[in-house]
Protein backbone atom coordinates (compact mmCIF):
# COMPACT_ATOMS: atom_id res chain seq x y z
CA UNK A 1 -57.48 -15.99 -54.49
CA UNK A 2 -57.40 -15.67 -58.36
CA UNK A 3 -56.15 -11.60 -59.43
CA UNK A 4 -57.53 -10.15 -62.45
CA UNK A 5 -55.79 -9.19 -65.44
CA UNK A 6 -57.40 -5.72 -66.69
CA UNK A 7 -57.36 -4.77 -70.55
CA UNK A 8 -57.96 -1.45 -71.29
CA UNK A 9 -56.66 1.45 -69.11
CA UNK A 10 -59.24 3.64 -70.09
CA UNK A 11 -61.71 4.95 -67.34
CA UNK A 12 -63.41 1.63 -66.85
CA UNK A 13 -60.34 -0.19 -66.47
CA UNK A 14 -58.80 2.57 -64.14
CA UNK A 15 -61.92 2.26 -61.90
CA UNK A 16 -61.61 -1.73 -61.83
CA UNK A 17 -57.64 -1.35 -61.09
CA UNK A 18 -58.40 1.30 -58.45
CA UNK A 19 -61.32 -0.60 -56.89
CA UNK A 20 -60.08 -4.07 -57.12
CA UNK A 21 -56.58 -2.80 -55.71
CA UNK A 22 -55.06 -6.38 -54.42
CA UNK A 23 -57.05 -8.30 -56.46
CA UNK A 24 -55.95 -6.42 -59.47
CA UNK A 25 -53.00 -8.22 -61.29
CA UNK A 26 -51.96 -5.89 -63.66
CA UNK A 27 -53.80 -3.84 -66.52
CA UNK A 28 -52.77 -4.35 -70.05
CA UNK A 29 -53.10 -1.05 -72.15
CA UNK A 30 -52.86 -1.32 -76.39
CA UNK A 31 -51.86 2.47 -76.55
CA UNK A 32 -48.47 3.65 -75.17
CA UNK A 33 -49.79 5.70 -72.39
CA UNK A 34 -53.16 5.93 -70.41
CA UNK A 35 -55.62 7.22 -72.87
CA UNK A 36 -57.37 9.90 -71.21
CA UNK A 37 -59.31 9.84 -74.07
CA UNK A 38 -62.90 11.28 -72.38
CA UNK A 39 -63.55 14.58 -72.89
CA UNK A 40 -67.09 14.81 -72.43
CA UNK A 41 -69.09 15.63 -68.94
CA UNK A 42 -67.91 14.11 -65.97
CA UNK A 43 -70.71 15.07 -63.69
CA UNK A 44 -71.66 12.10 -61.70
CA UNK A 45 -75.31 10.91 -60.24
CA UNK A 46 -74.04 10.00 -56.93
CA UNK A 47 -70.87 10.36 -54.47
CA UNK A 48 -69.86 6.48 -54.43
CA UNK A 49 -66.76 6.83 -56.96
CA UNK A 50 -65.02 9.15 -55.10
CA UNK A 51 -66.08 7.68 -51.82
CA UNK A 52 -64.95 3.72 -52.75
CA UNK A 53 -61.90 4.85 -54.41
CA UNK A 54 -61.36 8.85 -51.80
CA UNK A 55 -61.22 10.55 -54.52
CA UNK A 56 -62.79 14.34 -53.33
CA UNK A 57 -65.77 15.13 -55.69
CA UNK A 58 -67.32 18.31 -55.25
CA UNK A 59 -71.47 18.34 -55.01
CA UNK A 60 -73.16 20.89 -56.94
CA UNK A 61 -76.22 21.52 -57.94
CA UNK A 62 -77.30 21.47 -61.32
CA UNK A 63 -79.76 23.18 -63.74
CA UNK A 64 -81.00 21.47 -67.27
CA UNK A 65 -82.97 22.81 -69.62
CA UNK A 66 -83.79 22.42 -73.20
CA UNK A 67 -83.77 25.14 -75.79
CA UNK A 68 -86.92 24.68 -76.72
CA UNK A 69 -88.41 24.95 -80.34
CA UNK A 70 -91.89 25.79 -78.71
CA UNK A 71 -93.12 22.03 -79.22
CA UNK A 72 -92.10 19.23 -76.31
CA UNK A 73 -93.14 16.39 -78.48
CA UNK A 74 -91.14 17.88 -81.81
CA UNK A 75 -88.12 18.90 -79.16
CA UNK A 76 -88.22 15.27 -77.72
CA UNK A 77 -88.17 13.83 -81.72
CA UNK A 78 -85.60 16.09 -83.10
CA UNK A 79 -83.28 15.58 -80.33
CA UNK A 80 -83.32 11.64 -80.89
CA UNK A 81 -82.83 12.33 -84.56
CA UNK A 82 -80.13 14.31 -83.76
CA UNK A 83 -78.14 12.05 -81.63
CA UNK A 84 -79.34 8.56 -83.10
CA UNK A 85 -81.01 9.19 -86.33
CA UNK A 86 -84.23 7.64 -85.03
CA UNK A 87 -87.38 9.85 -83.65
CA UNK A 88 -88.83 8.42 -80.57
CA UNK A 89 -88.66 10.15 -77.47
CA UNK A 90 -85.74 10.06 -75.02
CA UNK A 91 -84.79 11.62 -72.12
CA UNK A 92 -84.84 15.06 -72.93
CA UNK A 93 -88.20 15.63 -70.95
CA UNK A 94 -86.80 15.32 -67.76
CA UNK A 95 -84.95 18.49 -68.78
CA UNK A 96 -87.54 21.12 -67.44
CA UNK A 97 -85.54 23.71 -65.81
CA UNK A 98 -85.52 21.97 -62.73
CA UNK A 99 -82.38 21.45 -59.81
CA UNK A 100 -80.72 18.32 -59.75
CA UNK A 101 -77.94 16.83 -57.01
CA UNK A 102 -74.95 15.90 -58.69
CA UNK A 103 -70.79 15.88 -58.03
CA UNK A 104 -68.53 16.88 -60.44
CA UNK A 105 -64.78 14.46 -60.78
CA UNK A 106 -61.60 16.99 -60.44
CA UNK A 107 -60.25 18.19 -63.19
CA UNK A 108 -57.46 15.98 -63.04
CA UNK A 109 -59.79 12.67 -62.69
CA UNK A 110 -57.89 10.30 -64.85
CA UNK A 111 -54.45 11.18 -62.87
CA UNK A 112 -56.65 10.68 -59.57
CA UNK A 113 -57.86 7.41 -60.78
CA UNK A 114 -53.93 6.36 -61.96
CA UNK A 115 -52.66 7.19 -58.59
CA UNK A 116 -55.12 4.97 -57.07
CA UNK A 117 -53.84 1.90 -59.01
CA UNK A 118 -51.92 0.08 -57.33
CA UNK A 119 -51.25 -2.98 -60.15
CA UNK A 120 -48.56 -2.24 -62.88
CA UNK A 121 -50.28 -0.92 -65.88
CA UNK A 122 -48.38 -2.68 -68.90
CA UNK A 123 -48.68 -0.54 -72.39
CA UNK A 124 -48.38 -1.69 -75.84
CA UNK A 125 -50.18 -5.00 -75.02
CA UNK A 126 -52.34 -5.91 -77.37
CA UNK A 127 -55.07 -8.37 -76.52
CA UNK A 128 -55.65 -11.64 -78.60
CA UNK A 129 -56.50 -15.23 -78.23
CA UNK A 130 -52.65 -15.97 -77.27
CA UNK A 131 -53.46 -13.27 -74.49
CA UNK A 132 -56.19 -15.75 -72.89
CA UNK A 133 -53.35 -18.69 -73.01
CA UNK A 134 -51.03 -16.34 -71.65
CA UNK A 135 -52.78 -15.51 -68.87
CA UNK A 136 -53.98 -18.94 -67.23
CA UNK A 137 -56.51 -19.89 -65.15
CA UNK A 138 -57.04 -16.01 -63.71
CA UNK A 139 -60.23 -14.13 -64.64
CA UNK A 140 -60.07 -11.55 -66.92
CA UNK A 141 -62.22 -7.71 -66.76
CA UNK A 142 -62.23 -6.53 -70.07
CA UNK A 143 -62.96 -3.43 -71.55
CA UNK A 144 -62.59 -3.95 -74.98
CA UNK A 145 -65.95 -2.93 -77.05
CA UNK A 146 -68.01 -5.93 -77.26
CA UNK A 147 -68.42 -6.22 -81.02
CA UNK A 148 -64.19 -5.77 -81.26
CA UNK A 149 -64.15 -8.54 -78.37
CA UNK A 150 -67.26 -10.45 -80.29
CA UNK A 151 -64.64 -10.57 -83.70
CA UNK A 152 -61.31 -11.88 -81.54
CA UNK A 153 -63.15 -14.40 -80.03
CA UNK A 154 -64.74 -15.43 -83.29
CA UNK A 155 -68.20 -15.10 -82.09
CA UNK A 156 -70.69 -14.25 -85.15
CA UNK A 157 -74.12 -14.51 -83.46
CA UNK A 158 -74.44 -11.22 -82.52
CA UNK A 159 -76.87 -8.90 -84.44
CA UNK A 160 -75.19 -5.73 -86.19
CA UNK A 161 -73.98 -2.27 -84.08
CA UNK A 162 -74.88 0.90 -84.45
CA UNK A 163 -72.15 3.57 -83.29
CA UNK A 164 -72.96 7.63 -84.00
CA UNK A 165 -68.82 9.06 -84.51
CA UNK A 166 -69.60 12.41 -82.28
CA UNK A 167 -66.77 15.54 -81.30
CA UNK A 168 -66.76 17.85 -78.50
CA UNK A 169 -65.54 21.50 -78.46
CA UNK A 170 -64.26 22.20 -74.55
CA UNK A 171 -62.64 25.60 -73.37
CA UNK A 172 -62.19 27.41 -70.10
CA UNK A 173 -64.49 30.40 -69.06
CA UNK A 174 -63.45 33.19 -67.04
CA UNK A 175 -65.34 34.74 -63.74
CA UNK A 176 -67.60 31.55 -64.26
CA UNK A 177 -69.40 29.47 -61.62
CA UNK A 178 -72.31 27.94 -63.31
CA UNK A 179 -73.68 24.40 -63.45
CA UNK A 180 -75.76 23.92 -66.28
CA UNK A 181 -76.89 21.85 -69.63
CA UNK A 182 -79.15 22.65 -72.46
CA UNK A 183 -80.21 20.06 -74.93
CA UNK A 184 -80.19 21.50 -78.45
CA UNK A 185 -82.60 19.33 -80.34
CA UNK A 186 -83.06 22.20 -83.14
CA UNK A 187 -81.18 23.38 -85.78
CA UNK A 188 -79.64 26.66 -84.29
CA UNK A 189 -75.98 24.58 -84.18
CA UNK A 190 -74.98 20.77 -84.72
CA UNK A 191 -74.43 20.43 -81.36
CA UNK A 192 -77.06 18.15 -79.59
CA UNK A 193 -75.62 18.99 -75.84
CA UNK A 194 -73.82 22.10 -74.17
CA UNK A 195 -72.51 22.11 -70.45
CA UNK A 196 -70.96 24.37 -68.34
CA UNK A 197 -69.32 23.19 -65.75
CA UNK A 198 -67.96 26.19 -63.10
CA UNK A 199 -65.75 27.62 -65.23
CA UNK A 200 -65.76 24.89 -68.35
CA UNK A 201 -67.67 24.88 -71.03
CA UNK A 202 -68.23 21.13 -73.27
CA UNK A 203 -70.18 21.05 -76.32
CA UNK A 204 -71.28 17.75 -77.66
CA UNK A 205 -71.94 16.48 -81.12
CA UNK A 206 -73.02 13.60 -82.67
CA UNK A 207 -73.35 12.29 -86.71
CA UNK A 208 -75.36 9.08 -86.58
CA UNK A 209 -75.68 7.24 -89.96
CA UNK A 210 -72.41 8.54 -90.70
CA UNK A 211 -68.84 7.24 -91.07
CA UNK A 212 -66.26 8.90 -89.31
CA UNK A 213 -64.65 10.51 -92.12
CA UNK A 214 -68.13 12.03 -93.28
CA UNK A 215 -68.51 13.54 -89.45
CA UNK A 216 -65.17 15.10 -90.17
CA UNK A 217 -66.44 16.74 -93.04
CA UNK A 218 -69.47 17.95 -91.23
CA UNK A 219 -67.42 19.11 -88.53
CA UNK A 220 -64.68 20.95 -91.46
CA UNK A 221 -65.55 24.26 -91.01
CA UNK A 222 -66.06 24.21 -87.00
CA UNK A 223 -62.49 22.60 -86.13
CA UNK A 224 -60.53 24.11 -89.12
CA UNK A 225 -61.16 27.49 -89.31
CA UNK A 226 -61.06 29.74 -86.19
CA UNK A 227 -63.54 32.38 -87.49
CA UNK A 228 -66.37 29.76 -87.65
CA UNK A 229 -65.22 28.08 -84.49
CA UNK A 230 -65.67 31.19 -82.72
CA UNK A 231 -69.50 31.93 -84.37
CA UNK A 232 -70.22 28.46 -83.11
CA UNK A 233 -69.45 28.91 -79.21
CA UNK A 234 -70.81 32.94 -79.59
CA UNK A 235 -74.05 30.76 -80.77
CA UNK A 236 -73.51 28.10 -77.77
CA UNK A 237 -72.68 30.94 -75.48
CA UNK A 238 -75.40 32.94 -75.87
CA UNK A 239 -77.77 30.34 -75.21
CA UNK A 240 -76.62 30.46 -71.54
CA UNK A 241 -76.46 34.45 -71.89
CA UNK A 242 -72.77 34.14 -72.00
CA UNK A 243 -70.69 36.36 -74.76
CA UNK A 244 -67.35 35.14 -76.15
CA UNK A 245 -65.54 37.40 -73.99
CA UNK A 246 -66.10 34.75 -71.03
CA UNK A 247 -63.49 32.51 -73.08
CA UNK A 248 -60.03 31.85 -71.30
CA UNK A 249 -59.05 29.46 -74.02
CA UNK A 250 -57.21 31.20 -76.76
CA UNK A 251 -57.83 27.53 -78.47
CA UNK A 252 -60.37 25.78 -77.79
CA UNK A 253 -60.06 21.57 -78.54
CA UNK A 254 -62.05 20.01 -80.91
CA UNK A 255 -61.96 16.42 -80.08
CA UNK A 256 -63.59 13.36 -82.24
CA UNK A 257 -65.03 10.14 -80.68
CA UNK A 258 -65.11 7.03 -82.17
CA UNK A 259 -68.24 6.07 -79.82
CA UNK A 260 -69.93 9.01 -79.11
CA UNK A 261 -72.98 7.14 -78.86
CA UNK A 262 -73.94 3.74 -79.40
CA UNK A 263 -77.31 2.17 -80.16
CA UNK A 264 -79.20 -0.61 -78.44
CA UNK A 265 -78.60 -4.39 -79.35
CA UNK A 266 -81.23 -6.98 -78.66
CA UNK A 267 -80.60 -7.33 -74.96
CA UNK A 268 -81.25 -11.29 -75.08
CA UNK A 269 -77.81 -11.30 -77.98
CA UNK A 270 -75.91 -8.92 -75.76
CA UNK A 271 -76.08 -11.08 -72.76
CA UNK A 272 -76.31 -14.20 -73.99
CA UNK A 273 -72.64 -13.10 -75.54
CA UNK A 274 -71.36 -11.63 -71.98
CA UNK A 275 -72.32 -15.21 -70.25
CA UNK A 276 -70.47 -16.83 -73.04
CA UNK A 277 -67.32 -15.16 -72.75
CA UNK A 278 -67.06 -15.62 -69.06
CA UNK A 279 -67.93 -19.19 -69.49
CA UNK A 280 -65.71 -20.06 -72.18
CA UNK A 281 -63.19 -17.68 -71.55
CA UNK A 282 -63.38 -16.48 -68.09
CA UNK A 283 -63.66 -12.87 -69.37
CA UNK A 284 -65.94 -10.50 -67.80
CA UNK A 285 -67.25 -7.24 -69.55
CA UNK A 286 -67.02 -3.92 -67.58
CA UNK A 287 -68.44 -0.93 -69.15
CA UNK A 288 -70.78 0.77 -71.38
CA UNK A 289 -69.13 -0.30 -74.29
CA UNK A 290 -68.15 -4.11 -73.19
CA UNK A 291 -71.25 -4.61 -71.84
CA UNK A 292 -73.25 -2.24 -74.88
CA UNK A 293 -75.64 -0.63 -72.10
CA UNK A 294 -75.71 3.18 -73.62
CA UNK A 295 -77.75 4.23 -70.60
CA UNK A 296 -74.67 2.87 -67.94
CA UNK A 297 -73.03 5.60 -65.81
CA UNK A 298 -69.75 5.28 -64.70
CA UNK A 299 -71.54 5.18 -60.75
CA UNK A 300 -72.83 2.01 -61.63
CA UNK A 301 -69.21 0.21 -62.26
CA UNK A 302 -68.58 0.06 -58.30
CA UNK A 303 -71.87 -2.22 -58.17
CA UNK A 304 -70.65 -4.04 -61.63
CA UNK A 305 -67.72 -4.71 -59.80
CA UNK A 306 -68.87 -6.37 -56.48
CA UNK A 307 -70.69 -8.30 -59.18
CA UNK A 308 -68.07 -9.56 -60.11
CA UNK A 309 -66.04 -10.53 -57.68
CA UNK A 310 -69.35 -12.25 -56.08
CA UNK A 311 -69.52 -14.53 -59.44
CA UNK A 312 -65.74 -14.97 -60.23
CA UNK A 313 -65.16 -17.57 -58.46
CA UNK A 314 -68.73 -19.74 -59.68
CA UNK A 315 -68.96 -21.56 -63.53
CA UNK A 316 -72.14 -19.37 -64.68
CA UNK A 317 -72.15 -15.26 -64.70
CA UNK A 318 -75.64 -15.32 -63.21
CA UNK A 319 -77.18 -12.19 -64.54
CA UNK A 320 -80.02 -12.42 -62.05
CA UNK A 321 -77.44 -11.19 -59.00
């Protein structure tokens, strides 16, 4: 049986390692240690992660809510201008104050998912065109962002990305057990998202339209100066009827991200471009960014998986299974 060569150590590439365990070659890594470069919410729709790959995950139940500017239609078309620059109306109504189901990763989730490896994880290996000789015959998962895979595989028939650059403030609370997000579509703060997770707290931000050194600028005053970092989560806070005085961080981390959000592609171009690669190639996309699905959870990478081992062994990525 053909093993896979990995690229990208990140989360996706982690869960494919872990998962694929003896079928899992090794996983090549560009940076000189695992990333563990996710510092948003890791509060997962179903059980199967941990369960596939025993990791414990602890089920919770969990409140969202939107602070509301009085209007559900203007809330629904602020908060999409706020995350993607376009007004339309996203999921933000399903945010009525109601309980949802959901299990929450352990803290330590990227060390979890390491130990669970059980392929060397090679670092400082950059993937190229030489990379594809290199390896042989043997499939290949990668993780690589499809319009950075698109450009080293000289494909040019793809239409043009849209990325928002986004940063997230996270910090400890003490005496905290509450499970909770609020959508932000107005302009109270930049933040578009804030979470509490027991005893954590995550703020989320996004700057569609804008490059990353302009989000840095927007973001100046919140991740330079402590004064104003410490309005901004009394403003966050109080939104859940929290006061700074719940902080245990002395510091909280600011934290940028190159994708914070990504924007739909024609979804004809985007898999037309996935079936290409694994036919000419024999490289198959795992992710939201290799695949460019912004709606994908990481629950859905154990079925993207058994995908592929079904097809990896075929000539044709047939979509339709």
């Amino acid at each position: 049986m053909d093993k896979f060569h990995i690229i990208g150590a990140g989360m996706a590439g982690l869960v494919a390692g872990a998962f694929l365990r003896e079928q899992a070659k090794c996983i090549w890594e560009a940076q000189s240690g695992i990333p563990n470069n996710h510092s948003a919410l890791l509060r997962f729709r179903s059980s199967v992660i941990g369960d596939v790959l025993n990791i414990p995950f602890k089920p919770v139940d969990v409140m969202k809510a939107v602070v509301t500017t009085g209007n559900p239609v203007r809330d629904a078309v602020l908060y999409s201008i706020k995350t993607t620059g376009t007004p339309a109306i996203r999921s933000i109504v399903s945010a009525q104050g109601t309980i949802d189901k959901r299990w929450i990763a352990p803290r330590n989730f990227i060390g979890y998912l390491s130990n669970a490896v059980h392929c060397p994880v090679e670092f400082d290996k950059y993937f190229t065109l030489n990379t594809i000789k290199e390896i042989g015959d043997d499939p290949i998962i990668s993780t690589i962002p499809m319009p950075i895979l698109a450009t080293l595989l000289g494909y040019n028939e793809l239409p043009h990305f849209y990325v928002a650059t986004g940063w997230t403030i996270t910090a400890d609370l003490n005496d905290s057990d509450v499970y909770a997000t609020l959508y932000i579509p107005g302009h109270e703060s930049k933040a578009y998202r804030a979470s509490i997770t027991g005893n954590k707290l995550i703020v989320e931000y996004a700057f569609p339209n804008m490059s990353e050194d302009a989000s840095e600028a927007a973001m100046h005053k919140v991740k330079d100066y402590p004064n104003e970092l410490k309005k901004e989560l009394h403003l966050i806070l109080s939104m859940f009827g929290l006061t700074t005085d719940r902080l245990a961080t002395a510091v909280p981390k600011v934290k940028k991200q190159s994708y914070a959000k990504i924007m739909p592609i024609d979804d004809d171009a985007r898999k037309r471009f996935i079936i290409w690669a694994t036919d000419q190639h024999n490289i198959f996309a795992l992710g939201r960014f290799a695949t460019w699905r912004p709606g994908l959870m990481v629950d859905d990478l154990i079925n993207d998986l058994r995908v592929i081992q079904k097809v990896s062994g075929g000539s044709n990525y047939d979509l339709k299974k």
